[in-house]
C-alpha atoms as a PDB file:
ATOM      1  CA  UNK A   1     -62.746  54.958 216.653  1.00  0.00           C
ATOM      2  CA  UNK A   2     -62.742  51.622 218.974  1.00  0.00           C
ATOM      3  CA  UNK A   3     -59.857  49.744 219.546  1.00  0.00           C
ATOM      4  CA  UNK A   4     -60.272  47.579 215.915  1.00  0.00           C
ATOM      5  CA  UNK A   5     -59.859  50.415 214.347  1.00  0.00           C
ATOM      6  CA  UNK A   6     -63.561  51.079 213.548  1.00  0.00           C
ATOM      7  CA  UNK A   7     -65.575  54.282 213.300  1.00  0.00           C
ATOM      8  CA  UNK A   8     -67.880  54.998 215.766  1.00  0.00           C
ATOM      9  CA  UNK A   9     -68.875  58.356 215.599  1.00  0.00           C
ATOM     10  CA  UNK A  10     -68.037  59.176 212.000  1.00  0.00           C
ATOM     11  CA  UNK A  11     -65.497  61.405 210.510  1.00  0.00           C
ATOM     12  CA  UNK A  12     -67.273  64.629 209.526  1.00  0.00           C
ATOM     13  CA  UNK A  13     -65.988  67.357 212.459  1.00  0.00           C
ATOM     14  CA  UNK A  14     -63.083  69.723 212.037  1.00  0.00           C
ATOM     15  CA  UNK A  15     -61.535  68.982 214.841  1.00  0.00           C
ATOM     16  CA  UNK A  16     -62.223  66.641 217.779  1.00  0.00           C
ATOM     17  CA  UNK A  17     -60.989  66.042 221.522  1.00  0.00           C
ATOM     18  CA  UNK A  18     -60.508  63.092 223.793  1.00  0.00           C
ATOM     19  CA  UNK A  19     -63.448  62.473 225.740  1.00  0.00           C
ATOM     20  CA  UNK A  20     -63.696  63.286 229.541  1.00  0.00           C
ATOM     21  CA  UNK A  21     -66.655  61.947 231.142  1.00  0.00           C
ATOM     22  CA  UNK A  22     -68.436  60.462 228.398  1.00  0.00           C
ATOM     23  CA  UNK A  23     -68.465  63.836 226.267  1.00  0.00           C
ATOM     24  CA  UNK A  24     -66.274  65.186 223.755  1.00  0.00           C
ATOM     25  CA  UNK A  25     -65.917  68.490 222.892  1.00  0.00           C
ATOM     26  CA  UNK A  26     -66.237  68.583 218.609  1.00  0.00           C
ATOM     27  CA  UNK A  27     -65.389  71.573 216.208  1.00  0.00           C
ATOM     28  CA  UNK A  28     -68.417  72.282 213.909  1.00  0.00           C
ATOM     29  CA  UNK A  29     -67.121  75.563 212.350  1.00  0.00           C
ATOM     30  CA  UNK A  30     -65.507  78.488 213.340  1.00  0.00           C
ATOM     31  CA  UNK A  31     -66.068  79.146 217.313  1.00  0.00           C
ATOM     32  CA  UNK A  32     -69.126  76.892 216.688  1.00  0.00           C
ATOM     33  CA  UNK A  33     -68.341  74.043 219.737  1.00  0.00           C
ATOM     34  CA  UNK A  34     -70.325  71.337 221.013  1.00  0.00           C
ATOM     35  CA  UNK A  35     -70.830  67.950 223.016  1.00  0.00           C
ATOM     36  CA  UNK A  36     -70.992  64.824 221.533  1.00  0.00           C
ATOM     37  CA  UNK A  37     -71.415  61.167 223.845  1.00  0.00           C
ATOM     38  CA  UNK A  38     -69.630  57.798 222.987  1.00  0.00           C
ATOM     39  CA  UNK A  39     -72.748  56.866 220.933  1.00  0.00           C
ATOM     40  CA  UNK A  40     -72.001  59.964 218.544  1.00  0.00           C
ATOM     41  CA  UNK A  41     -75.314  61.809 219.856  1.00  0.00           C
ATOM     42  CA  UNK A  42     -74.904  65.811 219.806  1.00  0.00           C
ATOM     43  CA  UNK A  43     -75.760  67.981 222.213  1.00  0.00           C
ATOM     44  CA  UNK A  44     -78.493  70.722 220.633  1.00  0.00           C
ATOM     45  CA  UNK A  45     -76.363  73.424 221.742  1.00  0.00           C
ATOM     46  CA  UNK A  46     -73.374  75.486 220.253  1.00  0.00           C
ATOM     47  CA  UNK A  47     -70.876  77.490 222.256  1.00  0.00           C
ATOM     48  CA  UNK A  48     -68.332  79.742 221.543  1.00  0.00           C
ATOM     49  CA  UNK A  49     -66.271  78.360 223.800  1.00  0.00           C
ATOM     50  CA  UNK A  50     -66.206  75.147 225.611  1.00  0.00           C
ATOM     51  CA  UNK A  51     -64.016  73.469 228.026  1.00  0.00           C
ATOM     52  CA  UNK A  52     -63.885  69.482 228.863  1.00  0.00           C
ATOM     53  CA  UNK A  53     -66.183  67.778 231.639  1.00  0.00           C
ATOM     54  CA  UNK A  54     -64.539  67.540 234.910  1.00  0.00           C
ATOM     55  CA  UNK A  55     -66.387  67.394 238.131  1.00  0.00           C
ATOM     56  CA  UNK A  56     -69.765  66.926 236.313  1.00  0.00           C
ATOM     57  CA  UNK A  57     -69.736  70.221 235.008  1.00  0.00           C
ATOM     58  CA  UNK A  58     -67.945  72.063 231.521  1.00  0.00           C
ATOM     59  CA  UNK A  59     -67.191  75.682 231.720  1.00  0.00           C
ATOM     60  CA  UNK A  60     -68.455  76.777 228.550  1.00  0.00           C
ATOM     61  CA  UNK A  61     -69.505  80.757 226.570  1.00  0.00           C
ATOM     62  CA  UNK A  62     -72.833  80.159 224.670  1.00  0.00           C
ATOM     63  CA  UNK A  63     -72.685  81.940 220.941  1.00  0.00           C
ATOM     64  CA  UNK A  64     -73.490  85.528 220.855  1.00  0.00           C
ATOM     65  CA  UNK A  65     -72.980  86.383 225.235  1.00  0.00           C
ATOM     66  CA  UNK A  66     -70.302  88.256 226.996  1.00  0.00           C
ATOM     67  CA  UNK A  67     -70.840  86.090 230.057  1.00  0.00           C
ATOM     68  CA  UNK A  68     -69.016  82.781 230.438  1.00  0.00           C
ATOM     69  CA  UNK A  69     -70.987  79.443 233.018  1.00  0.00           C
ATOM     70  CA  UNK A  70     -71.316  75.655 233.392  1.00  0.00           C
ATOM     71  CA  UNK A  71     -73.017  73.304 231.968  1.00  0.00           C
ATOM     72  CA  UNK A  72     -74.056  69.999 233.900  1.00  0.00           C
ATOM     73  CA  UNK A  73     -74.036  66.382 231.778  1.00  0.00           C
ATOM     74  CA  UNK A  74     -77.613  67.127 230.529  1.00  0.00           C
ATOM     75  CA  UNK A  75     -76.625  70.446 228.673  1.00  0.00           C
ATOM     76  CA  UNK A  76     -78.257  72.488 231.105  1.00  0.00           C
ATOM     77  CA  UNK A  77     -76.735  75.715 233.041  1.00  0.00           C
ATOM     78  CA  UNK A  78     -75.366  74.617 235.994  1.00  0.00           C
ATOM     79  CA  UNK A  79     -75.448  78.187 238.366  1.00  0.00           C
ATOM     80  CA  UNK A  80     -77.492  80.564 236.631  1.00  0.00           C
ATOM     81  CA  UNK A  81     -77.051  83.241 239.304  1.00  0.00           C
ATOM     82  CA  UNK A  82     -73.295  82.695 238.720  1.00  0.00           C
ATOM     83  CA  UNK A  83     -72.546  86.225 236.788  1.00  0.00           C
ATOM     84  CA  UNK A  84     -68.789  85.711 235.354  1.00  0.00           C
ATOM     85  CA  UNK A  85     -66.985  86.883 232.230  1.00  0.00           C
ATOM     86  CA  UNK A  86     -64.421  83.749 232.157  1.00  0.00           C
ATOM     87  CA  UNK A  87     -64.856  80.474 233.717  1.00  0.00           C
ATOM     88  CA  UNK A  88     -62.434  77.141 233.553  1.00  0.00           C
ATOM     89  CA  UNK A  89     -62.332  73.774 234.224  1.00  0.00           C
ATOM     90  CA  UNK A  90     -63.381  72.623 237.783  1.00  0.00           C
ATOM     91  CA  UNK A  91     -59.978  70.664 239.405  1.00  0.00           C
ATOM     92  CA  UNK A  92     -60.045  69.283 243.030  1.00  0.00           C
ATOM     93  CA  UNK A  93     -64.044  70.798 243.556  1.00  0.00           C
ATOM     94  CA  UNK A  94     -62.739  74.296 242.652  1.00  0.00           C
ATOM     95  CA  UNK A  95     -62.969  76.565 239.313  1.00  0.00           C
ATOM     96  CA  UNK A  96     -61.392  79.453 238.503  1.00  0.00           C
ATOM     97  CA  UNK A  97     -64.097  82.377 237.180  1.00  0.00           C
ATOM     98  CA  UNK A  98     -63.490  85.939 236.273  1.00  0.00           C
ATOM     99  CA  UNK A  99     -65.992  88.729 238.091  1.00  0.00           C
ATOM    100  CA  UNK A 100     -67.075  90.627 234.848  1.00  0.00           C
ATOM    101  CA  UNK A 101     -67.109  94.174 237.812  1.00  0.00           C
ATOM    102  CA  UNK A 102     -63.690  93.934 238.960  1.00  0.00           C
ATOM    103  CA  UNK A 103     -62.167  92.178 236.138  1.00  0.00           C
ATOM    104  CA  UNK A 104     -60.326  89.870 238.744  1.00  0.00           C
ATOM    105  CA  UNK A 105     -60.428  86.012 239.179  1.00  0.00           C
ATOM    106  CA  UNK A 106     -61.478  83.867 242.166  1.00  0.00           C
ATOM    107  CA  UNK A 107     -62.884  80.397 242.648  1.00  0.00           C
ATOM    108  CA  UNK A 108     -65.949  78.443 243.162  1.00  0.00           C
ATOM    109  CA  UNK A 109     -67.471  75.624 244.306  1.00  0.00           C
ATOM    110  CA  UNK A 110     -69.546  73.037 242.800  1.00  0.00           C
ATOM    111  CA  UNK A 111     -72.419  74.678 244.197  1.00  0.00           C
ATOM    112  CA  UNK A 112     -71.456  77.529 242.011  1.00  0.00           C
ATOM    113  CA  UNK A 113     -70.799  79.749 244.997  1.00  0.00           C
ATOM    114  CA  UNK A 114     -67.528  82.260 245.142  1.00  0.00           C
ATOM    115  CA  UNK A 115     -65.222  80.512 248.182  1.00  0.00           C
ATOM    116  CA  UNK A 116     -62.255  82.200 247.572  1.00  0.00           C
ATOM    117  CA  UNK A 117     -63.199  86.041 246.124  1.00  0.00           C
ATOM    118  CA  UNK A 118     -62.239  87.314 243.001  1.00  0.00           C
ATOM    119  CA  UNK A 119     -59.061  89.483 243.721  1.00  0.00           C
ATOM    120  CA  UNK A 120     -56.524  87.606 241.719  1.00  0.00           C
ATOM    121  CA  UNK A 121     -55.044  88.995 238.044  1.00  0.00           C
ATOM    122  CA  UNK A 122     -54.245  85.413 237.340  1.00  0.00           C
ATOM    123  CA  UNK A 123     -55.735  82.253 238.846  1.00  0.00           C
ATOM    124  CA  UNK A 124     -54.545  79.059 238.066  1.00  0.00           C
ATOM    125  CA  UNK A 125     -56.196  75.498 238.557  1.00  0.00           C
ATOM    126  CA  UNK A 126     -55.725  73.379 241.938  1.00  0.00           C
ATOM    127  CA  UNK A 127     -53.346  70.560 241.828  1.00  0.00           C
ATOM    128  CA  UNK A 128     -52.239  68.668 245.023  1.00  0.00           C
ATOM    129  CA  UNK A 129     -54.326  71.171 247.539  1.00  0.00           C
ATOM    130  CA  UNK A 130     -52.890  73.845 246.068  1.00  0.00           C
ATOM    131  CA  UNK A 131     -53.069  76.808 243.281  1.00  0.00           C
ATOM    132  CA  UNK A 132     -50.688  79.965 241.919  1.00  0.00           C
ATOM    133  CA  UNK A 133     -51.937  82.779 241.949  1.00  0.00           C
ATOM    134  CA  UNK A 134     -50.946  86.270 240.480  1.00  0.00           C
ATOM    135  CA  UNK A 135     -52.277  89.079 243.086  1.00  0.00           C
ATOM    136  CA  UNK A 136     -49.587  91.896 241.780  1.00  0.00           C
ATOM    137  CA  UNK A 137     -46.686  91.260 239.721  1.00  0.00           C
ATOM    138  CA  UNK A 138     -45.340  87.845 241.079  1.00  0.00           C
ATOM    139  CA  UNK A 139     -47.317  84.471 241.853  1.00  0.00           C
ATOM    140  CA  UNK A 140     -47.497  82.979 245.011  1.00  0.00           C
ATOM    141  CA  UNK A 141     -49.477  80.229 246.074  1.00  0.00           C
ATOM    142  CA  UNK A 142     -53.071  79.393 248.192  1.00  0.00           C
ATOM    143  CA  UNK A 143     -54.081  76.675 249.960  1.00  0.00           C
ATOM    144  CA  UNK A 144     -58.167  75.403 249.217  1.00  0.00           C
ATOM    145  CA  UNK A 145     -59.123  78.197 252.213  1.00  0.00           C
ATOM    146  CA  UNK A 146     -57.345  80.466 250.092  1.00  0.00           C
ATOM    147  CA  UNK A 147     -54.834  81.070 252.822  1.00  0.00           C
ATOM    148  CA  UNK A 148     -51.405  82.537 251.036  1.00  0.00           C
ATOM    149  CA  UNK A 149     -49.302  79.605 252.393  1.00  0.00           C
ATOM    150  CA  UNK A 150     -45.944  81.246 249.809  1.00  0.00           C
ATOM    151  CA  UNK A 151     -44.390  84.464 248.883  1.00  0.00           C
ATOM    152  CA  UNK A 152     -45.589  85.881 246.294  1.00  0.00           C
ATOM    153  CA  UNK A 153     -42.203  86.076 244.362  1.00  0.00           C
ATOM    154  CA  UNK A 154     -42.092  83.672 241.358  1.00  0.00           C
ATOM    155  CA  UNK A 155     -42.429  85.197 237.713  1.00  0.00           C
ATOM    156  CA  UNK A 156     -43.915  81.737 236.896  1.00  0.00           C
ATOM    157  CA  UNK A 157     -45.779  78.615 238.663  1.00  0.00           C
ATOM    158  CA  UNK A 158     -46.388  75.410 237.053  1.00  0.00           C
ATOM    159  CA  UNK A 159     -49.120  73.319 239.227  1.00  0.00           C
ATOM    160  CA  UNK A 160     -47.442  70.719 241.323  1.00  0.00           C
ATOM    161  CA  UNK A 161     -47.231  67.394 240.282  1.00  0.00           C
ATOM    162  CA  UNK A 162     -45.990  64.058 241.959  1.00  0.00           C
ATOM    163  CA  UNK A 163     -45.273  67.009 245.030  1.00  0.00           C
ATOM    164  CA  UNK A 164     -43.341  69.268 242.948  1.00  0.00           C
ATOM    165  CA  UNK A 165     -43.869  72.362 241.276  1.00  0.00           C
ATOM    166  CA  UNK A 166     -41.527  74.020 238.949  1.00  0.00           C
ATOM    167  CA  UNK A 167     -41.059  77.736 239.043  1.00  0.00           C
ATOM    168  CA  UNK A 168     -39.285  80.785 237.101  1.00  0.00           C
ATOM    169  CA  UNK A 169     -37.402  83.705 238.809  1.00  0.00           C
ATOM    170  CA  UNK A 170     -36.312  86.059 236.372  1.00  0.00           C
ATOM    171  CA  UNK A 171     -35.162  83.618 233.344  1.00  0.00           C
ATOM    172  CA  UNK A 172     -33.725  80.534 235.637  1.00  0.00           C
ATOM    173  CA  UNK A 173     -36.049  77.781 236.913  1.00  0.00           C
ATOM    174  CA  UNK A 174     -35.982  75.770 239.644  1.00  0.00           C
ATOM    175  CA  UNK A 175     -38.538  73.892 241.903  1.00  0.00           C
ATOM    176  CA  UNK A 176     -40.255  73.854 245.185  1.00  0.00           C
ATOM    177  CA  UNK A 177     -42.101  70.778 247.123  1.00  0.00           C
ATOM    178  CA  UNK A 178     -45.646  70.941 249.019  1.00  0.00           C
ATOM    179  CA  UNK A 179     -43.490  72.450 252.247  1.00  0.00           C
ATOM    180  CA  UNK A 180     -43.156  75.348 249.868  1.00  0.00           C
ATOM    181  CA  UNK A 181     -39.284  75.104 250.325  1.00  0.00           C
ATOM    182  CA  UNK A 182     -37.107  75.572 247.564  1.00  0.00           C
ATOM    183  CA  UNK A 183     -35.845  72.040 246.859  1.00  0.00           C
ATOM    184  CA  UNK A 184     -33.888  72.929 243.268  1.00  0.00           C
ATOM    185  CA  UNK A 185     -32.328  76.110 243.130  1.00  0.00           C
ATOM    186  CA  UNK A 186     -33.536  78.226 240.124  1.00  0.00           C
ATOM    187  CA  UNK A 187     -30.143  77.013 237.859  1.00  0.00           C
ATOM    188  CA  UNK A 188     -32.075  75.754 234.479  1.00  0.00           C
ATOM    189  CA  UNK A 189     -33.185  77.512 231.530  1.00  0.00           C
ATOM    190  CA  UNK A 190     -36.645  75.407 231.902  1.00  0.00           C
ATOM    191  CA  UNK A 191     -37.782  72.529 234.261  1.00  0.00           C
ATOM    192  CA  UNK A 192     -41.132  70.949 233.342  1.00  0.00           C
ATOM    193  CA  UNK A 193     -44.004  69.309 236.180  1.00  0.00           C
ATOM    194  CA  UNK A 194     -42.794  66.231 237.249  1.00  0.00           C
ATOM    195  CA  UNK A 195     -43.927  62.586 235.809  1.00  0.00           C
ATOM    196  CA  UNK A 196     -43.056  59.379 236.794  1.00  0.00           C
ATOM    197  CA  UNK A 197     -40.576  60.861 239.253  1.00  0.00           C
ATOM    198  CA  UNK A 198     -38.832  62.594 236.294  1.00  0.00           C
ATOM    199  CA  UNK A 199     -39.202  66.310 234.671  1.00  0.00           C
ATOM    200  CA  UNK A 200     -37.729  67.355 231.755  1.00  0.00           C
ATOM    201  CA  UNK A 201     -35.144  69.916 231.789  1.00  0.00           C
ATOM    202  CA  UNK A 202     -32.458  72.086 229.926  1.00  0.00           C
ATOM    203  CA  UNK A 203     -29.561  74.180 231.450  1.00  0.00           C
ATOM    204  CA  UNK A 204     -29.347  76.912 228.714  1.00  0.00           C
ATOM    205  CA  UNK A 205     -30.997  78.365 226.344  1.00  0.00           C
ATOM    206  CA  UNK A 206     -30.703  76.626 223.470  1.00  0.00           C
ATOM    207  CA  UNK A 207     -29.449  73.588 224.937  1.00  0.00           C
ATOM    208  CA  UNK A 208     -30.294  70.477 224.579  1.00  0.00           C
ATOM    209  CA  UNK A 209     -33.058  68.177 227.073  1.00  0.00           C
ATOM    210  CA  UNK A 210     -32.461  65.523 229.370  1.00  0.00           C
ATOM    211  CA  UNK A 211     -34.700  64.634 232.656  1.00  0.00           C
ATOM    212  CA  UNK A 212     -33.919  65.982 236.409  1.00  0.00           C
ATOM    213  CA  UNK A 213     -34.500  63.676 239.704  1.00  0.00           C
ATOM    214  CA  UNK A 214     -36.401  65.263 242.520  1.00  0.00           C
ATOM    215  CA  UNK A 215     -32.270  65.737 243.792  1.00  0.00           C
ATOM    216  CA  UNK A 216     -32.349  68.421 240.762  1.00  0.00           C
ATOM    217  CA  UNK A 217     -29.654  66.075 239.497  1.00  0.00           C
ATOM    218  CA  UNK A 218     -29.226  65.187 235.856  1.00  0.00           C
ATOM    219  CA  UNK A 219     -30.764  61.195 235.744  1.00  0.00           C
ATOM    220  CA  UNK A 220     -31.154  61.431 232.184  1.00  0.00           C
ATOM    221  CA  UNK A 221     -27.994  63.346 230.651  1.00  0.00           C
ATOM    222  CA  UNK A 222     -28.916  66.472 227.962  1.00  0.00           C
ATOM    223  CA  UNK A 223     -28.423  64.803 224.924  1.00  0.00           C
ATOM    224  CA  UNK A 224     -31.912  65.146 222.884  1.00  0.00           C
ATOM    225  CA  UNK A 225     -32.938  68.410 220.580  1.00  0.00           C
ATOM    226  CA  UNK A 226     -36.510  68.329 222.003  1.00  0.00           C
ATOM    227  CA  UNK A 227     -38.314  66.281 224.705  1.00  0.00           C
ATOM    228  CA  UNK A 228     -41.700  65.269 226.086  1.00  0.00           C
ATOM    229  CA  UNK A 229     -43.098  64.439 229.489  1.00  0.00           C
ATOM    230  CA  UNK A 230     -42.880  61.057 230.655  1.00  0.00           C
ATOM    231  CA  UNK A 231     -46.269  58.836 230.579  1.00  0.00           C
ATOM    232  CA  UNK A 232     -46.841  55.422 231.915  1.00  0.00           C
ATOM    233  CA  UNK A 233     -42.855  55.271 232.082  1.00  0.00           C
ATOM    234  CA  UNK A 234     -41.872  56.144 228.726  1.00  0.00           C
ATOM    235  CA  UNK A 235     -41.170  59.420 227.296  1.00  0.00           C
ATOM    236  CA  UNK A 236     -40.447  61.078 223.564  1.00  0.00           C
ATOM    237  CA  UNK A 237     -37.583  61.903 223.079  1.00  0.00           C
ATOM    238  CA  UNK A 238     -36.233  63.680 219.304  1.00  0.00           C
ATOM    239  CA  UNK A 239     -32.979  61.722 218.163  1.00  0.00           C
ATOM    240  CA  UNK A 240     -31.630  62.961 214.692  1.00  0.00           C
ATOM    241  CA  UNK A 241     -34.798  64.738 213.099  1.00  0.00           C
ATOM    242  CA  UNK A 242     -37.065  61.862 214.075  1.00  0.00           C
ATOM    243  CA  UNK A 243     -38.811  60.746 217.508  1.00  0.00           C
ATOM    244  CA  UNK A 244     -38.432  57.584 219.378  1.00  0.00           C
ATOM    245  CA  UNK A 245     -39.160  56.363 223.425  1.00  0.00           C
ATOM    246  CA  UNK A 246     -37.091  56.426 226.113  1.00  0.00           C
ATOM    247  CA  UNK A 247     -37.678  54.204 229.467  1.00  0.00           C
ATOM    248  CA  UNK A 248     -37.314  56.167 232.836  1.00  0.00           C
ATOM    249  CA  UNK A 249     -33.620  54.852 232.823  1.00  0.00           C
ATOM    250  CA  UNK A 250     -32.610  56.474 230.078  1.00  0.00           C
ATOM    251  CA  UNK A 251     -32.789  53.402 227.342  1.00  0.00           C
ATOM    252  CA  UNK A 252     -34.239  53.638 223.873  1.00  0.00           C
ATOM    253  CA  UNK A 253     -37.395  50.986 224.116  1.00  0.00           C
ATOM    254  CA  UNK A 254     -38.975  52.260 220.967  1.00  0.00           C
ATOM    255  CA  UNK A 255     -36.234  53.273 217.739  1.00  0.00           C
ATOM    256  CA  UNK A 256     -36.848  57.043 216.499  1.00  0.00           C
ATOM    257  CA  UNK A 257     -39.011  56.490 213.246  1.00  0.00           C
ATOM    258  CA  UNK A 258     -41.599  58.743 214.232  1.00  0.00           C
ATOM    259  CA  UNK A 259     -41.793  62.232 212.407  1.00  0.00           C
ATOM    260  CA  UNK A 260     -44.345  63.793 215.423  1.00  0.00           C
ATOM    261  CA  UNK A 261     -45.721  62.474 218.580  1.00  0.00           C
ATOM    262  CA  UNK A 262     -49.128  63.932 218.676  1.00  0.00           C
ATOM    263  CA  UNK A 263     -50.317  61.960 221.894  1.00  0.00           C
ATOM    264  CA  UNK A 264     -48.103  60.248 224.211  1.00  0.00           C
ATOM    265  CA  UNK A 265     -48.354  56.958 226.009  1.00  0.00           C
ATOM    266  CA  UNK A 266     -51.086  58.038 228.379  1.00  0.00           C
ATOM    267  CA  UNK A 267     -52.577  54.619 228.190  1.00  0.00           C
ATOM    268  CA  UNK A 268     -50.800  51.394 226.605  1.00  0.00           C
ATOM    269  CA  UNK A 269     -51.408  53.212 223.250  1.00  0.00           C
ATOM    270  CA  UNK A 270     -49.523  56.202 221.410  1.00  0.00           C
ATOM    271  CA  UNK A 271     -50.583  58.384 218.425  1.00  0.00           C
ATOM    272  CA  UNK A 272     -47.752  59.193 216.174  1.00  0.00           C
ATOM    273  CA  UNK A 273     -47.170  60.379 212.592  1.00  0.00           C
ATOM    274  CA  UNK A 274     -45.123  58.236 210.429  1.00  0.00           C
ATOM    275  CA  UNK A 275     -45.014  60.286 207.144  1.00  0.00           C
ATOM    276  CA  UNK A 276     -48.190  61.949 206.276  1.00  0.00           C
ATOM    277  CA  UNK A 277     -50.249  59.208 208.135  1.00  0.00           C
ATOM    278  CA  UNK A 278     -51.230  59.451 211.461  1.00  0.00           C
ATOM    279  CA  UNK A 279     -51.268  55.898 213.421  1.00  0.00           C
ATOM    280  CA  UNK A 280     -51.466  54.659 216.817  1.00  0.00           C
ATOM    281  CA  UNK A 281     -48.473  52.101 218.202  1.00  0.00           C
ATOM    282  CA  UNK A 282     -47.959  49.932 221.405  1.00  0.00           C
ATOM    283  CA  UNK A 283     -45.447  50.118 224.013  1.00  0.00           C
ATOM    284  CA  UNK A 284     -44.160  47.696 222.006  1.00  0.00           C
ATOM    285  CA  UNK A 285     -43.936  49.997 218.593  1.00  0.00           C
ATOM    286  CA  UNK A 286     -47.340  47.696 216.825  1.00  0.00           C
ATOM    287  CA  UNK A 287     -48.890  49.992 214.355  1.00  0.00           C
ATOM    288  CA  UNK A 288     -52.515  49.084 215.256  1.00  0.00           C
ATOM    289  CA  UNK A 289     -54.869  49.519 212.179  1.00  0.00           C
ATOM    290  CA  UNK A 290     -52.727  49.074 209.376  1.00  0.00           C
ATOM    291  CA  UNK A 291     -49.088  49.600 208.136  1.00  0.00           C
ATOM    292  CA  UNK A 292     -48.174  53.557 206.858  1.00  0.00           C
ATOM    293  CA  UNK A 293     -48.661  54.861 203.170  1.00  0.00           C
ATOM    294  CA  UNK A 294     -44.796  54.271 201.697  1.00  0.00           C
END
């Protein structure tokens, strides 16, 4: 759909996702995946599993193999000596693969060749120069040399984000900043990445959300039943059984009228269900395409 509201590839796939780099990844049946570009033209190919473009390359599992690759934007294996059981996404030049021998992850480049070896249990995407990694029983995290630059100590790592990244020791989280010094002591029953300078947060179980400065200090107070990230400077917030936006100061910009936000603001549009119809809005609340069913 374009942004009048008319159908360019037409609606006959189980499920779709956004596009990334002129492909989107479309559900034809069950674990039957492929590629589709912005003129609605499908790749010949079906996978069993398929992951968005990034880099130039999707990490994808063709139908009926054990064995996990790449393809590049013309369908075609990317590394075809690359022999791996899982593969992911490539982030920052660098993707996370699975050696099918050891059964332990490592990363490679986008020459397909293993730069840091497979000897991780878990191996998680690179985000600001940096990725957690699970070598025993607690993450730590590498630099792009895959030089241990933390302890490896945390029982969770989110990926940092706007130079934080949130982690979990024991059942408390806290947060750490690219130093890899311990800037909010683990006090909070969750902390999420960062966003617009904010991350939202709750201080028991159970409790209710608000949003935490860098400081670790409430900026937002814990007054909402659920809470999303903040994008483009406004975030959803769940007032009374329904969903409305909040501003990064805490004001309510957009009423709660929304029974689910199913994609937030990540450009000037949102898409929200109102009801049982699903509708994007504006930052300033427009229902673009027509009003809701009453």
């Amino acid at each position: 759909m374009n942004r009048e509201g008319v159908f360019i590839i037409p609606p006959r796939y189980e499920h779709v996702r956004d596009f990334s780099e002129g492909k989107a990844i479309v559900l034809l049946g069950e674990n039957r995946y492929a590629f589709v570009d912005s003129a609605g033209v499908q790749g010949e190919e079906t996978y069993f599993t398929a992951q968005p473009y990034s880099g130039g390359f999707a990490a994808v599992r063709k139908v009926g193999l054990d064995s996990a690759g790449f393809i590049d934007h013309s369908g075609k294996t990317a590394f075809p000596d690359l022999n791996a059981r899982d593969t992911h996404s490539f982030s920052e030049g660098l993707a996370a693969a699975t050696d099918p021998a050891s059964e332990l992850a490592g990363y490679i480049d986008t020459a397909g060749q293993w730069v840091i070896p497979p000897k991780y249990i878990t191996a998680n995407p690179f985000a600001e120069g940096y990725a957690a990694v699970k070598e025993s029983e607690h993450y730590g995290i590498i630099d792009r040399e895959g030089t241990s630059v933390s302890e490896s100590r945390f029982d969770d790592i989110l990926g940092f984000s706007e130079g934080m990244a949130p982690f979990r020791s024991g059942n408390n989280w806290g947060a750490m900043n690219t130093e890899m010094r311990v800037v909010i002591d683990p006090v909070y029953a969750y902390i999420g990445p960062f966003h617009d300078g904010l991350a939202k947060a709750v201080k028991e179980q159970g409790g209710k959300y608000g949003y935490i400065g860098k400081d670790g200090r409430w900026a937002i107070p814990p007054v909402y039943r659920d809470a999303q990230d903040f994008h483009n400077g406004l975030a959803a917030v769940k007032v009374d059984g329904k969903y409305g936006f909040i501003d990064t100061k805490g004001q309510m910009v957009l009423p709660p009228r929304y029974d689910e936000v199913i994609q937030p603001f990540a450009y000037d549009t949102a898409f929200v269900r109102i009801g049982g119809d699903c509708r994007y809005i504006t930052r300033e609340g427009e229902i673009l395409f027509g009003e809701p069913s009453p």
